[in-house]
Each structure stands twice: as C-alpha cells, then as structure tokens.
Protein backbone atom coordinates (compact mmCIF):
# COMPACT_ATOMS: atom_id res chain seq x y z
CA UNK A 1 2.27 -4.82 -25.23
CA UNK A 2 4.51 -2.56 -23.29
CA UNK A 3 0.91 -1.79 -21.20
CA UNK A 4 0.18 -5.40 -20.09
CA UNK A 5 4.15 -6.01 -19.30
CA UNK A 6 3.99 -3.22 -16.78
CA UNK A 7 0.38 -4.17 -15.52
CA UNK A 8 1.75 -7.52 -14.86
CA UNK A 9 4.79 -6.50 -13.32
CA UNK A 10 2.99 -4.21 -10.98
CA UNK A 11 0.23 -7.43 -10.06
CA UNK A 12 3.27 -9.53 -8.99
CA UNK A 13 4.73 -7.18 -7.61
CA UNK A 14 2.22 -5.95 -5.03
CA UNK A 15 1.14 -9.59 -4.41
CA UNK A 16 5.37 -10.07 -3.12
CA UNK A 17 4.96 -7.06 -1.40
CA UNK A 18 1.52 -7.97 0.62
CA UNK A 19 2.90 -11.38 1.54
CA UNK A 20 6.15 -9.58 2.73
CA UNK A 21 3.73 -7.20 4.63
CA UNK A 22 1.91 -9.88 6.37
CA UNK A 23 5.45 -11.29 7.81
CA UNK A 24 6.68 -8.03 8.66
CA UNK A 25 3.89 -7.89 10.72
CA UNK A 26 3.82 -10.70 12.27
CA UNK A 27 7.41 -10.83 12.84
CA UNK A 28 7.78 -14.13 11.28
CA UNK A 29 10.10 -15.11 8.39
CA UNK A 30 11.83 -12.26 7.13
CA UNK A 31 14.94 -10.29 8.18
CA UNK A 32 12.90 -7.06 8.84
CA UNK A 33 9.95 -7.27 10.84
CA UNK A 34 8.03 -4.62 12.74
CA UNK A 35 10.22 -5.11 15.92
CA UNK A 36 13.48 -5.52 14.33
CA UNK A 37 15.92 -2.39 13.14
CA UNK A 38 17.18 0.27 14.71
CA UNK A 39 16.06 1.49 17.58
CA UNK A 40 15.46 5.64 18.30
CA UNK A 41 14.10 7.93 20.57
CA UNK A 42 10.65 7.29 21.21
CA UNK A 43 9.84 10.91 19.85
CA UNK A 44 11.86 10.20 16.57
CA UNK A 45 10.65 6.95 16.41
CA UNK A 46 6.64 7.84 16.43
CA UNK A 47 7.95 10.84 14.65
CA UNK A 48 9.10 8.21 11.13
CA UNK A 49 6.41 5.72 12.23
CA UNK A 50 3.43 7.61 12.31
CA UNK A 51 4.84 9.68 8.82
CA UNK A 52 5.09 6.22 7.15
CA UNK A 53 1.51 5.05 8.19
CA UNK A 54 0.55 9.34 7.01
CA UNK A 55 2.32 9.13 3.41
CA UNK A 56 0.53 5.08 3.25
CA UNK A 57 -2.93 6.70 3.68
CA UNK A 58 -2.26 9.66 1.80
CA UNK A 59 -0.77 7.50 -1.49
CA UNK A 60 -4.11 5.36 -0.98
CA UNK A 61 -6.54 8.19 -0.76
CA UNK A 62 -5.45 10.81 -3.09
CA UNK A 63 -4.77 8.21 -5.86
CA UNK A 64 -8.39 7.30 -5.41
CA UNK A 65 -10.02 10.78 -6.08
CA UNK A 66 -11.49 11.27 -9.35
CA UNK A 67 -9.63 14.50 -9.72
CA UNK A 68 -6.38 13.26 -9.57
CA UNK A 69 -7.49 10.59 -11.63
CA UNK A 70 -8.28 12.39 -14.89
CA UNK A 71 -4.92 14.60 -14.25
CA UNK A 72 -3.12 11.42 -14.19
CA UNK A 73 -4.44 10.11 -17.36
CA UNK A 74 -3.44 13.01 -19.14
CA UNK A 75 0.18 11.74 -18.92
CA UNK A 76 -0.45 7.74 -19.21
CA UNK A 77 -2.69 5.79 -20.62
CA UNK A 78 -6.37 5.18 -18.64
CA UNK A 79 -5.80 1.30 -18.95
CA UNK A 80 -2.39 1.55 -17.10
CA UNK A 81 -3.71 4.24 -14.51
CA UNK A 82 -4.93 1.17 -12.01
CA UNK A 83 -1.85 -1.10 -12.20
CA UNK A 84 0.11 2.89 -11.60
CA UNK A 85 -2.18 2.67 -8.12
CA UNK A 86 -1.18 -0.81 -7.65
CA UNK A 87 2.34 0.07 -8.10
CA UNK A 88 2.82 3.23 -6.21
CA UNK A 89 0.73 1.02 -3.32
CA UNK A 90 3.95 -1.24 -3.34
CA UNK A 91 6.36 1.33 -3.29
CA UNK A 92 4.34 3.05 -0.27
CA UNK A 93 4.28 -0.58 1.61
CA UNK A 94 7.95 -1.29 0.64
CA UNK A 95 9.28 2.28 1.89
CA UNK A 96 7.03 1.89 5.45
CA UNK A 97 8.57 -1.71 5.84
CA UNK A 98 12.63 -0.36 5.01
CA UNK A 99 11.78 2.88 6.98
CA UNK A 100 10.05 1.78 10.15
CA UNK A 101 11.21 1.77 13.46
CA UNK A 102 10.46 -0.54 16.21
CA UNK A 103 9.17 -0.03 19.73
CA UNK A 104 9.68 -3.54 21.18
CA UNK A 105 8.31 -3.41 24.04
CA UNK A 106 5.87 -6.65 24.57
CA UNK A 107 2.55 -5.90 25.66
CA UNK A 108 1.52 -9.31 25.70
CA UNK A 109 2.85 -13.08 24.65
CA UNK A 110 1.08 -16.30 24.79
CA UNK A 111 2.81 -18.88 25.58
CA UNK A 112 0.11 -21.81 26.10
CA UNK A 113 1.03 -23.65 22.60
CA UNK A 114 -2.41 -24.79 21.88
CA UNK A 115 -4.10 -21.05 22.34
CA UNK A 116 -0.96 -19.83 20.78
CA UNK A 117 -1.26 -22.10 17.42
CA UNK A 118 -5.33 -21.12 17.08
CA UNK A 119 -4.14 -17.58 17.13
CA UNK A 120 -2.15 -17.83 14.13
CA UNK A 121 -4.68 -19.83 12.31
CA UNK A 122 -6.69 -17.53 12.79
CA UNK A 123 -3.82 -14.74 11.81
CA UNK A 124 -3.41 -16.77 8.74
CA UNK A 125 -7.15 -16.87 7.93
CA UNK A 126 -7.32 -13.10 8.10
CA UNK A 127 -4.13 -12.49 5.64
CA UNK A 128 -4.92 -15.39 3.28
CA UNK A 129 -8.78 -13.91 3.16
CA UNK A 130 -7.92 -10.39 1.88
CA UNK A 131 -6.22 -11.60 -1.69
CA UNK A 132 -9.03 -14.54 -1.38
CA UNK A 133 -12.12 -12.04 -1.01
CA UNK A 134 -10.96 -10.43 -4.51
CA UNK A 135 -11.60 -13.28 -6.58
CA UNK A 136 -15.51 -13.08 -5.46
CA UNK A 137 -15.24 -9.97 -7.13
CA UNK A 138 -13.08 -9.32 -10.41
CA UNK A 139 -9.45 -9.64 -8.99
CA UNK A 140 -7.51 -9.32 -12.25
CA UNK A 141 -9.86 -5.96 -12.62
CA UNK A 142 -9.01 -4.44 -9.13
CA UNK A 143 -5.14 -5.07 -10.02
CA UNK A 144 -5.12 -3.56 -13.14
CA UNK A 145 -4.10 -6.49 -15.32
CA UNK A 146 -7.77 -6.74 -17.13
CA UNK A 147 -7.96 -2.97 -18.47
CA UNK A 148 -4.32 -3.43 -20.03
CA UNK A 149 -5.13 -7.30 -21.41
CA UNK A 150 -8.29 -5.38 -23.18
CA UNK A 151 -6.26 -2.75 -24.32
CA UNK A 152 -3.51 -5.36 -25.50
CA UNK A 153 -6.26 -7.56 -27.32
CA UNK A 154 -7.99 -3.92 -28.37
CA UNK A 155 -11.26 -5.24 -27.13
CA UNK A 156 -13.62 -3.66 -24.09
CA UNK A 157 -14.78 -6.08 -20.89
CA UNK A 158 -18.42 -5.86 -20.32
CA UNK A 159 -19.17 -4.19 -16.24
CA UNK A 160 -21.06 -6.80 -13.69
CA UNK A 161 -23.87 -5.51 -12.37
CA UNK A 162 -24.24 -4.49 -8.62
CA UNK A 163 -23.79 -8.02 -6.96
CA UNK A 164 -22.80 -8.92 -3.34
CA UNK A 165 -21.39 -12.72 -3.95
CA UNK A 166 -20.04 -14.76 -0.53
CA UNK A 167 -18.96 -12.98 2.05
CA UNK A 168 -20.34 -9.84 0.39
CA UNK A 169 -24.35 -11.05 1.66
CA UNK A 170 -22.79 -10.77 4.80
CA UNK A 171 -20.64 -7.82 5.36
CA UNK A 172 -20.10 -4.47 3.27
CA UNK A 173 -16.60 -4.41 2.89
CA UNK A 174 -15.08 -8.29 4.08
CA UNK A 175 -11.38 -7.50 2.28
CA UNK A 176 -11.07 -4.95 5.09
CA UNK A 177 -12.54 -7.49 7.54
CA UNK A 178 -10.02 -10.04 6.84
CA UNK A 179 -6.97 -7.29 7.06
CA UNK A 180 -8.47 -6.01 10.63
CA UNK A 181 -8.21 -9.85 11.86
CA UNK A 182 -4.82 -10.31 10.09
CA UNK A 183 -3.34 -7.10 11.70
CA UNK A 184 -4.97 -7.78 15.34
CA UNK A 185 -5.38 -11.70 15.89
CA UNK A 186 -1.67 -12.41 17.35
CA UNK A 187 -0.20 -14.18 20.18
CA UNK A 188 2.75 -12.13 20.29
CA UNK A 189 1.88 -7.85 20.43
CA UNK A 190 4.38 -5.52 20.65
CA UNK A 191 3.94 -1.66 20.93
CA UNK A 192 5.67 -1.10 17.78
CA UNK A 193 2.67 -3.65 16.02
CA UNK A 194 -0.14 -1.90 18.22
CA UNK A 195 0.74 1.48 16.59
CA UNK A 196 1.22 -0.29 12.87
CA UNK A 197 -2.44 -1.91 13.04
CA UNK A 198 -3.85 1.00 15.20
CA UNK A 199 -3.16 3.05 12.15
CA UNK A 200 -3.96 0.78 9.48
CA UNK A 201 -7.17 0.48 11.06
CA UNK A 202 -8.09 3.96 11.36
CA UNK A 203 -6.60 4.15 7.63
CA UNK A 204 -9.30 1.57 7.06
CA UNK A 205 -12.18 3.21 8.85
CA UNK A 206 -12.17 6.55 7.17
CA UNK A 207 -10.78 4.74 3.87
CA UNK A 208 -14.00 3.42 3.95
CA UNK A 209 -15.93 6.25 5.18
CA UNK A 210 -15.17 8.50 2.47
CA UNK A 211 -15.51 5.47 0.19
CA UNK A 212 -19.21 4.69 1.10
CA UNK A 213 -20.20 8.34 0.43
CA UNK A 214 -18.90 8.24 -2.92
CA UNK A 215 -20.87 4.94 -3.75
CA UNK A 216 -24.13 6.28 -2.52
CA UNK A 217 -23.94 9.16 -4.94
CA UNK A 218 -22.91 6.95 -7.67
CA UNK A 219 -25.35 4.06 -6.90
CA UNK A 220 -28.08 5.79 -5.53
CA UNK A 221 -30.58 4.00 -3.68
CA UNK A 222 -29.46 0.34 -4.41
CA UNK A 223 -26.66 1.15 -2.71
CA UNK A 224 -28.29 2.86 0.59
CA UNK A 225 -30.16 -0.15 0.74
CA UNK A 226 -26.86 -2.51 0.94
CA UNK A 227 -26.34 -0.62 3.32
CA UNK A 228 -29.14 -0.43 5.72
CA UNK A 229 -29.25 -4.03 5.73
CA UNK A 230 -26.12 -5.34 5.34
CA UNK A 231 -22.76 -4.67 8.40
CA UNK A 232 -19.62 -2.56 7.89
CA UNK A 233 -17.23 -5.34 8.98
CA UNK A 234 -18.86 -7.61 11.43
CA UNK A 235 -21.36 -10.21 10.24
CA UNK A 236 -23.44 -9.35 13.09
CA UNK A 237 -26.77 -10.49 11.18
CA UNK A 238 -27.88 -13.22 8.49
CA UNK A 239 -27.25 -13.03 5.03
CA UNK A 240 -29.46 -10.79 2.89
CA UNK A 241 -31.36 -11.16 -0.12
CA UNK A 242 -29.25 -11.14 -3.09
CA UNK A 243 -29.43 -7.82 -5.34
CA UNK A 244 -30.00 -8.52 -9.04
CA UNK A 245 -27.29 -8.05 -11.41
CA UNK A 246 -28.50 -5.22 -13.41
CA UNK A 247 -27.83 -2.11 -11.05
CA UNK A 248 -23.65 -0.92 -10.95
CA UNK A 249 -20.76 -3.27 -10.04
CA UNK A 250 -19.90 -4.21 -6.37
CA UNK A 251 -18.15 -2.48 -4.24
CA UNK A 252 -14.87 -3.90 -3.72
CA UNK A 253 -14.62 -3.59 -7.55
CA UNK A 254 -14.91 0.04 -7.42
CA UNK A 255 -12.94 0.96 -4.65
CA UNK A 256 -9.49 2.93 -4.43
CA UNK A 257 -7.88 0.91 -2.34
C-alpha cells in the first residue's frame, strides 16, 4: 500500500512540477520565471546555470543505466524504482527552477498580436503534446504508478509488443519533438531562455543518442529498421508501415527519461 501511495505521490507530483516548468519557461504565470530573480555576474551566473542544466542531465542519465539500476533495487523495491526516477526528476526540475539565474537581456519580442498569439499556440501545442504523446504509449507505466498498482493488487501486467501508434509512424521519439517546440516556439526570447532550451536540447540530443544504441542491442533488427525508415524528430517523410505487435515494447515505454 505504502508502494502505490508513494508512486502516486511522485506521478502528481512531477505532473505539478512539468506544468510549473512550462511557465517558468515561458515566463508566464508564476512568481519565478526564467528571467526573474536575482541577478549576478555573468560568470557566476552561467557558472549556477549551466551546473543546474549539468546535475538535470546527469540525474536523467545515470538513473537510466542499468547498472545503477540493479544497485538501486537492492535498497527499494523494483516496483517503486521508476516512480524513485520520477521523483528525483522533480526534485532536479524544482532545484534548477529555485536555483536559476536570469540573463534578461531580450534577444527578440514580437509585438504584432496576431503573429504573437500563433506563437503561443503553437508554444502551447508543444507543452500540452509531451504529457499527451505518453498516453499513445503506456503513461501510467512510464510514471511508475502501474508497477506499484501490480505490486499492490500482487498481480503482473502483460508487456505490448514493439508498436509505433500516432505520432510514433511518424517520428522516432515525438515526446522530445513536442518539448523542442515547447522550449523554442516563443514570441518573447531572452538570453537567459536561449541558454535553458539550448541545453535542454543538447540534453535531448545525446539523451537520445545513447538511448537509441541501447534499443538496437535490445531490439535487434526490428528496431534498426524503425529506424532507417522512420525520422529522429522531424516528420520529414510519410507514415510507415505499422510493425506487428509481437516484437518488444515501444520506445518511449522503455526509455529513461
């Protein structure tokens, strides 16, 4: 019981977290935003800023490994170990939000109101697609909340096959897409949110890097294939044939991060 308590606390928890994200970055809504707190020297302040966007990647990537993995379920139990990902994701996001510094400086602003609405449409579209791309997956599964309900109900949930539903026909990995069109689509760009989604995108790009070499071993040629025929982020192409079901699970499913 104690299992699916914290698994659920953790799945709320992120989800406030990732919506306070999104309005940090955007500088919209909240009392600290990416261009708001105190100010430093511009040495200090990439200094803090670039060492909060470091620890971010580093939480994300070393919590992923196998390795640490199987050291960390010697001290909790496996069906907590994703919502303990999930969790120490928040903590990273909170402590880069509290900790970051701005560098205000406005590199550009639109001010036509027409261009400037369709921008944050499409801003919206970007952060509303990331949580919205999990459910054509197994959300509840990628936030930990299904290993700890099967542990809670002492029953097992049977693995998908390798599918690519949606979005997934037409680009490889389309919860980073929609995160790279949150974090650049603005009206309003500021140095201080250049250097937050320059490095969230690099984060992103050798996130998934590293990420796509660990599903070919595991998947073998099915998964070579996805990717031979099938974009990074861009749909750049049609959709492709659909995979059967009987090969792994997809890859958003299986990811780290």
């Amino acid at each position: 019981m104690l299992g699916l308590i914290y698994s659920i606390a953790s799945y709320f928890g992120f989800l406030a977290t990732f919506v306070y994200f999104a309005w940090f970055t955007d500088g919209r809504g909240v009392p600290k935003t990416v261009d708001s707190g105190t100010e430093s020297g511009l040495a200090a302040t990439l200094i803090v800023d670039l060492g909060l966007l470091l620890l971010f990647g580093l939480q994300h990537s070393l919590m992923a490994r196998p390795r640490f993995k199987r050291i960390l379920t010697r001290l909790i139990p496996e069906t907590v170990e994703r919502a303990s990902y999930v969790l120490a994701s928040s903590a990273a996001l909170l402590l880069l939000i509290w900790q970051w510094r701005p560098l205000p400086t406005v590199l550009w602003s639109i001010e036509n109101p027409l261009v400037s609405a369709l921008l944050w449409g499409v801003n919206a579209i970007g952060w509303l697609g990331v949580p919205a791309v999990t459910f054509m997956i197994d959300h509840f599964n990628l936030f930990g909340v299904k290993q700890a309900l099967g542990a809670f109900r002492k029953m097992s949930f049977k693995q998908t096959g390798f599918v690519t539903p949606l979005l997934y026909k037409y680009v490889r990995h389309p919860m980073m897409s929609s995160l790279l069109i949150a974090l650049w689509v603005t009206p309003h760009l500021t140095v201080g949110h250049l250097l937050l989604s320059a490095g969230m995108s690099l984060y992103i790009v050798i996130g998934v890097h590293f990420e796509e070499r660990a599903l070919a071993r595991e998947l073998g040629v099915a998964y070579q294939a996805y990717q031979a025929s099938t974009p990074k982020f861009l749909p750049l192409s049609g959709p492709r044939p659909a995979l059967g079901d009987t090969l792994m699970s997809s890859p958003e499913s299986r990811r780290g991060a």
